[in-house]
PDB file of N, CA and C in Angstrom:
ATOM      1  N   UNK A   1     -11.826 -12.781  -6.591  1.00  0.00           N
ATOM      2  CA  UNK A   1     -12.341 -12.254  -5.345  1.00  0.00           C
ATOM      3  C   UNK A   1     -11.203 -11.923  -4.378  1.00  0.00           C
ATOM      4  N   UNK A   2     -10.220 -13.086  -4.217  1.00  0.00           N
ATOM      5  CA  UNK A   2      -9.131 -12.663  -3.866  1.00  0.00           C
ATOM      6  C   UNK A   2      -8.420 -11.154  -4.097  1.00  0.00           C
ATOM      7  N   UNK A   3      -8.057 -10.706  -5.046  1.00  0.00           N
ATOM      8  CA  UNK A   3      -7.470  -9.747  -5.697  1.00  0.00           C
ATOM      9  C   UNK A   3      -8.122  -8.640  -5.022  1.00  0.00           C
ATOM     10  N   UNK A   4      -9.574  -8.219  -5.398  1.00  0.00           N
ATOM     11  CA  UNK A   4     -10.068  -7.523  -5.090  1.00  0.00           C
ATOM     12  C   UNK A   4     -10.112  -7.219  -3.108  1.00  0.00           C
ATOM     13  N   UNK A   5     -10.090  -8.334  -2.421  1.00  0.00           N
ATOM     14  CA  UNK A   5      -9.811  -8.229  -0.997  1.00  0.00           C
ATOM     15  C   UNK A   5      -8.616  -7.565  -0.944  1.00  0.00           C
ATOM     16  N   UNK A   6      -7.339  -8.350  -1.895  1.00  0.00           N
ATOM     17  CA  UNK A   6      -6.046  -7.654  -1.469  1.00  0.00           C
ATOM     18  C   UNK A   6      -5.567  -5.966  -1.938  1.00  0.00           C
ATOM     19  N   UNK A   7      -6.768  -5.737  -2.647  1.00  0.00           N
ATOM     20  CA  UNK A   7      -6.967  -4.568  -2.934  1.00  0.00           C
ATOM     21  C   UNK A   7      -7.052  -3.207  -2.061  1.00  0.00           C
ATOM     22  N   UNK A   8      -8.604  -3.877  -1.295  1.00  0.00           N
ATOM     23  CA  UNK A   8      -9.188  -2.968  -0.393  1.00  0.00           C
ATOM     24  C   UNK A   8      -8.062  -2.669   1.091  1.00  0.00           C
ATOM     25  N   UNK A   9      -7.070  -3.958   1.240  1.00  0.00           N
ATOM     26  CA  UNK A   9      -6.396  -4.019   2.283  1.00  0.00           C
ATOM     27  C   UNK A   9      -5.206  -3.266   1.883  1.00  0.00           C
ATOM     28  N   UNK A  10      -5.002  -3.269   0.524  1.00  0.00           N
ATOM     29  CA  UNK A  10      -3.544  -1.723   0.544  1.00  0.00           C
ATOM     30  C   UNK A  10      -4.450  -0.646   0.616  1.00  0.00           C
ATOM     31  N   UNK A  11      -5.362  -0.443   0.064  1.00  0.00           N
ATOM     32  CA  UNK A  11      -5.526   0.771   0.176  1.00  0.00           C
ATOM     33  C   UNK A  11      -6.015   1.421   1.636  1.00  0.00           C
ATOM     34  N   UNK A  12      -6.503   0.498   2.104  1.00  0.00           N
ATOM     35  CA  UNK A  12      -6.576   0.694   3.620  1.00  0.00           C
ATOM     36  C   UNK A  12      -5.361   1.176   4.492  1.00  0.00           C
ATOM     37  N   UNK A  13      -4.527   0.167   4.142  1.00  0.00           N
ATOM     38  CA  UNK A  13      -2.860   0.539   4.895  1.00  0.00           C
ATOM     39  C   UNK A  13      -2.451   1.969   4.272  1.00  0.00           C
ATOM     40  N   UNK A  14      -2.456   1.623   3.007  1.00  0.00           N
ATOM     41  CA  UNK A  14      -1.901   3.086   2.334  1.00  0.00           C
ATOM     42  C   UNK A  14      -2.522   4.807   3.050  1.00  0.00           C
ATOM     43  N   UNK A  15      -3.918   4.629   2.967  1.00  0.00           N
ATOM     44  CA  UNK A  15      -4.333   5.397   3.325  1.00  0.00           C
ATOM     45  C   UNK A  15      -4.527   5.879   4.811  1.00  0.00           C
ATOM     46  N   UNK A  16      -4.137   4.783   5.624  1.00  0.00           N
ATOM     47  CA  UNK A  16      -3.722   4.858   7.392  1.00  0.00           C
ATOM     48  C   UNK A  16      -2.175   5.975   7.217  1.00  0.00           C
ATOM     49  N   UNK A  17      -1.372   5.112   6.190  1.00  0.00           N
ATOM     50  CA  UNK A  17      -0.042   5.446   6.412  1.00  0.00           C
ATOM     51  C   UNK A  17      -0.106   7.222   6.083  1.00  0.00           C
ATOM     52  N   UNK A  18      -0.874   7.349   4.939  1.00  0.00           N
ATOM     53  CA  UNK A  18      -0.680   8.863   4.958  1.00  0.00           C
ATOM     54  C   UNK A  18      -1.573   9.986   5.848  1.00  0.00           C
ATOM     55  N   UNK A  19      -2.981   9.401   6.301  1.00  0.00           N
ATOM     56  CA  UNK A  19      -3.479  10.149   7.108  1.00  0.00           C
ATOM     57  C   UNK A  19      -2.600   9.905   8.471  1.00  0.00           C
ATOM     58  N   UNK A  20      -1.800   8.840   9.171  1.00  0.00           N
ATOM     59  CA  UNK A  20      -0.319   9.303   9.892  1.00  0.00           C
ATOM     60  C   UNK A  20       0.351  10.201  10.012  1.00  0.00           C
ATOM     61  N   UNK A  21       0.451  10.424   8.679  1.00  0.00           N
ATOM     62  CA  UNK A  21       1.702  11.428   7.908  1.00  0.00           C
ATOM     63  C   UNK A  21       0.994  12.908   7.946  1.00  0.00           C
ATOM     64  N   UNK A  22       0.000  12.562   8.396  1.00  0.00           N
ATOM     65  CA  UNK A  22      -1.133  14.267   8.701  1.00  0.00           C
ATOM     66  C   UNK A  22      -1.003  14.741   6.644  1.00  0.00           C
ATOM     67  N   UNK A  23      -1.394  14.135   5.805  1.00  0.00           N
ATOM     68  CA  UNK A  23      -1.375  14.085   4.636  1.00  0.00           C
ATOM     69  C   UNK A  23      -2.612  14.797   4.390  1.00  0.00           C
ATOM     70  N   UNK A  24      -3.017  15.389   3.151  1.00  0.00           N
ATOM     71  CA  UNK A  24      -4.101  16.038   2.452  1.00  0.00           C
ATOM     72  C   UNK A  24      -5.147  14.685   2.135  1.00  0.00           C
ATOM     73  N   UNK A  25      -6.267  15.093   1.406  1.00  0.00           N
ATOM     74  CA  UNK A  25      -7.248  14.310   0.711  1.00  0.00           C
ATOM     75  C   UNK A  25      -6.218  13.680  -0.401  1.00  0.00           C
ATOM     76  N   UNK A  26      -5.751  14.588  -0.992  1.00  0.00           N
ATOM     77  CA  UNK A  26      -5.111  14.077  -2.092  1.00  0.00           C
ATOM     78  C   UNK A  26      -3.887  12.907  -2.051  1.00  0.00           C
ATOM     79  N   UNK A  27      -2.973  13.384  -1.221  1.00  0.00           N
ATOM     80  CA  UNK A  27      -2.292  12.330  -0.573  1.00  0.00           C
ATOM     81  C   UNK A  27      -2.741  11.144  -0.179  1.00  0.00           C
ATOM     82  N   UNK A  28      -3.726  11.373   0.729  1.00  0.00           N
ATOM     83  CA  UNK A  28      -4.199   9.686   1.057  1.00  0.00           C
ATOM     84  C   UNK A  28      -4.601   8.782   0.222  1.00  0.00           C
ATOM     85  N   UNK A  29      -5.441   9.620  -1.268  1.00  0.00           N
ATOM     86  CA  UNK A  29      -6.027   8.959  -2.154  1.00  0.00           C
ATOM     87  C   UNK A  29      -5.188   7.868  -2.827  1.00  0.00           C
ATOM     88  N   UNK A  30      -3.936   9.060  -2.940  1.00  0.00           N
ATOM     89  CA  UNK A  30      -1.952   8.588  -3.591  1.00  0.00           C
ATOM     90  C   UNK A  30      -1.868   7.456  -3.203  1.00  0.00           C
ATOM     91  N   UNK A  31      -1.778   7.655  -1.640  1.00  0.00           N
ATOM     92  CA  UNK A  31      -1.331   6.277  -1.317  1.00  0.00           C
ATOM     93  C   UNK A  31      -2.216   5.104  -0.930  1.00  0.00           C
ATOM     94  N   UNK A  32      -3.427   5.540  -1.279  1.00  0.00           N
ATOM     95  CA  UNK A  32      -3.929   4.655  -1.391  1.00  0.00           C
ATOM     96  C   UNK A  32      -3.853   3.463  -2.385  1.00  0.00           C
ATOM     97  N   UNK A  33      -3.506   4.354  -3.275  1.00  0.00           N
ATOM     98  CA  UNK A  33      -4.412   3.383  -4.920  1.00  0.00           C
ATOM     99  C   UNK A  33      -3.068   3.301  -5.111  1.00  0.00           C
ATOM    100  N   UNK A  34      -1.650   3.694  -4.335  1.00  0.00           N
ATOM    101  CA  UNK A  34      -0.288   2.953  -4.637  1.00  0.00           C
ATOM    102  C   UNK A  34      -0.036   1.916  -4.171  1.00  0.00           C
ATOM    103  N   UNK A  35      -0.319   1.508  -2.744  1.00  0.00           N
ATOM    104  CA  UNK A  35      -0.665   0.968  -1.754  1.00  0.00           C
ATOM    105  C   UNK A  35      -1.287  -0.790  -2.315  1.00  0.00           C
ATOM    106  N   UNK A  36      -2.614  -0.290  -3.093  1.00  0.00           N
ATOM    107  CA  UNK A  36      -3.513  -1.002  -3.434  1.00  0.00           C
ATOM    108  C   UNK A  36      -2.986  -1.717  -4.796  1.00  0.00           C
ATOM    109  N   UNK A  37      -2.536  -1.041  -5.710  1.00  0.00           N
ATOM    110  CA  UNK A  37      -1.642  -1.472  -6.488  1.00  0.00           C
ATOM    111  C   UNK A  37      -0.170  -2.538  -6.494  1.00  0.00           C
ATOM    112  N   UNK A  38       0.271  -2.207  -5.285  1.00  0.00           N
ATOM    113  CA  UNK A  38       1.825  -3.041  -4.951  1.00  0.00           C
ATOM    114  C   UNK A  38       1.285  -4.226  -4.720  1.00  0.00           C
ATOM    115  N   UNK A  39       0.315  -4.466  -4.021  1.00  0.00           N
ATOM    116  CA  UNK A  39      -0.398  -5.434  -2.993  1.00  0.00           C
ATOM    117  C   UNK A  39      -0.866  -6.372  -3.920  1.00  0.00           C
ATOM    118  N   UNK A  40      -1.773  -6.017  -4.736  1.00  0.00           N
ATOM    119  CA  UNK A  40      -2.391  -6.682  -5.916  1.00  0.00           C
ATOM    120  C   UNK A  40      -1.329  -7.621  -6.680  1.00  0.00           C
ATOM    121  N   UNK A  41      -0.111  -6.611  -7.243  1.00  0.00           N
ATOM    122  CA  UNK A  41       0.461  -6.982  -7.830  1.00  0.00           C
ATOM    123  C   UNK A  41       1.382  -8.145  -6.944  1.00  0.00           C
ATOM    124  N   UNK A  42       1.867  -8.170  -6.014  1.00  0.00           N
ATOM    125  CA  UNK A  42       1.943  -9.561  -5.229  1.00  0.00           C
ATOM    126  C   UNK A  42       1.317 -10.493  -4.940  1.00  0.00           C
ATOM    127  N   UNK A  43       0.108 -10.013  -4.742  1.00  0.00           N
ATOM    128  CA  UNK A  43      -0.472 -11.466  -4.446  1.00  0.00           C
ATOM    129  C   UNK A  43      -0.910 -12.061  -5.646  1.00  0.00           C
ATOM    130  N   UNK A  44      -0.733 -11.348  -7.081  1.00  0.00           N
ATOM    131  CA  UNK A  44      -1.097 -12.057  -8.211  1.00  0.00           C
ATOM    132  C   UNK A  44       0.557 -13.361  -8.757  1.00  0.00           C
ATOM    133  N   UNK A  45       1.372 -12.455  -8.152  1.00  0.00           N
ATOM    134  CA  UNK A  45       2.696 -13.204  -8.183  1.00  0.00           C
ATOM    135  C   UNK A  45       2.320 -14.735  -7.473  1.00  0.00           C
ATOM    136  N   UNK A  46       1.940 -13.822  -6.010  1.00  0.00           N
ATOM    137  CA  UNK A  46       2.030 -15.566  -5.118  1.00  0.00           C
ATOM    138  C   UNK A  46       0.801 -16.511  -5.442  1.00  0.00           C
ATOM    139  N   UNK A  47      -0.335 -15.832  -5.890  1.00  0.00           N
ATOM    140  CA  UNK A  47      -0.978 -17.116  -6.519  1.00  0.00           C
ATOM    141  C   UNK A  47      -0.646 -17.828  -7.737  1.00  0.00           C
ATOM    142  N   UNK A  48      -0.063 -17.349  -8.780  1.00  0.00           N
ATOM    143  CA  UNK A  48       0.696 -18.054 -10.057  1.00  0.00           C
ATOM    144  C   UNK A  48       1.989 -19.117  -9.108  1.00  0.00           C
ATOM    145  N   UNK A  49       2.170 -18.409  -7.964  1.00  0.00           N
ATOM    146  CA  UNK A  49       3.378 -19.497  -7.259  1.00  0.00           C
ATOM    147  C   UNK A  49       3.103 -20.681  -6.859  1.00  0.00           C
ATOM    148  N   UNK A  50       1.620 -20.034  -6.275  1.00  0.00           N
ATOM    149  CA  UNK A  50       0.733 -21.282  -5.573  1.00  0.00           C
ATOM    150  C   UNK A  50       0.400 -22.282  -6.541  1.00  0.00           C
ATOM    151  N   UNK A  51      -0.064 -22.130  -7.619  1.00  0.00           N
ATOM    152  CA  UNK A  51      -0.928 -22.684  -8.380  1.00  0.00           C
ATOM    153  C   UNK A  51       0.385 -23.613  -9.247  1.00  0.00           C
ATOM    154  N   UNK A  52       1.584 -23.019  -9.560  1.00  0.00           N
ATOM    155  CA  UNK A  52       2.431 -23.929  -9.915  1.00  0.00           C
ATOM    156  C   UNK A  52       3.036 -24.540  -9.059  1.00  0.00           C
ATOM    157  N   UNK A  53       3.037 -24.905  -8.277  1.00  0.00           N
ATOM    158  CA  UNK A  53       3.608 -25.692  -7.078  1.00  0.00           C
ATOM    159  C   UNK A  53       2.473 -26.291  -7.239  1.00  0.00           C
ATOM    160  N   UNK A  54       1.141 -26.084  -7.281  1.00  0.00           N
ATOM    161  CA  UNK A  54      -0.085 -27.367  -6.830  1.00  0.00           C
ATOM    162  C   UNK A  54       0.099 -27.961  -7.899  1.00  0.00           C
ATOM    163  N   UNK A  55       0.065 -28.086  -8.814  1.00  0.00           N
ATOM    164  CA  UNK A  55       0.513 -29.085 -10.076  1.00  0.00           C
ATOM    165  C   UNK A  55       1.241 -29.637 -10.376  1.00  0.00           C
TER     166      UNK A  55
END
């Protein structure tokens, strides 16, 4: 459930950052689901961090 929150929140940023950027449909989508991707992929890092430290 996590994951999926940290999901919706890059792609949110991502897609702020390029409609900023006065970006196309297509662009925002970009950075969205790049956005949404980086994000994911960290917080899957910091919970494997979390979870070995709790043990």
């Amino acid at each position: 459930m996590t994951i999926l929150i940290a999901a919706l929140i890059g792609a949110g940023i991502g897609g702020l950052i390029a409609y900023r950027r006065k970006g196309r449909p297509a662009d925002i989508a970009q950075y969205a689901a790049v956005f949404a991707l980086i994000l994911v992929v960290l917080w899957v890092f910091a919970l494997i961090l979390i979870t070995r430290a709790a043990s």
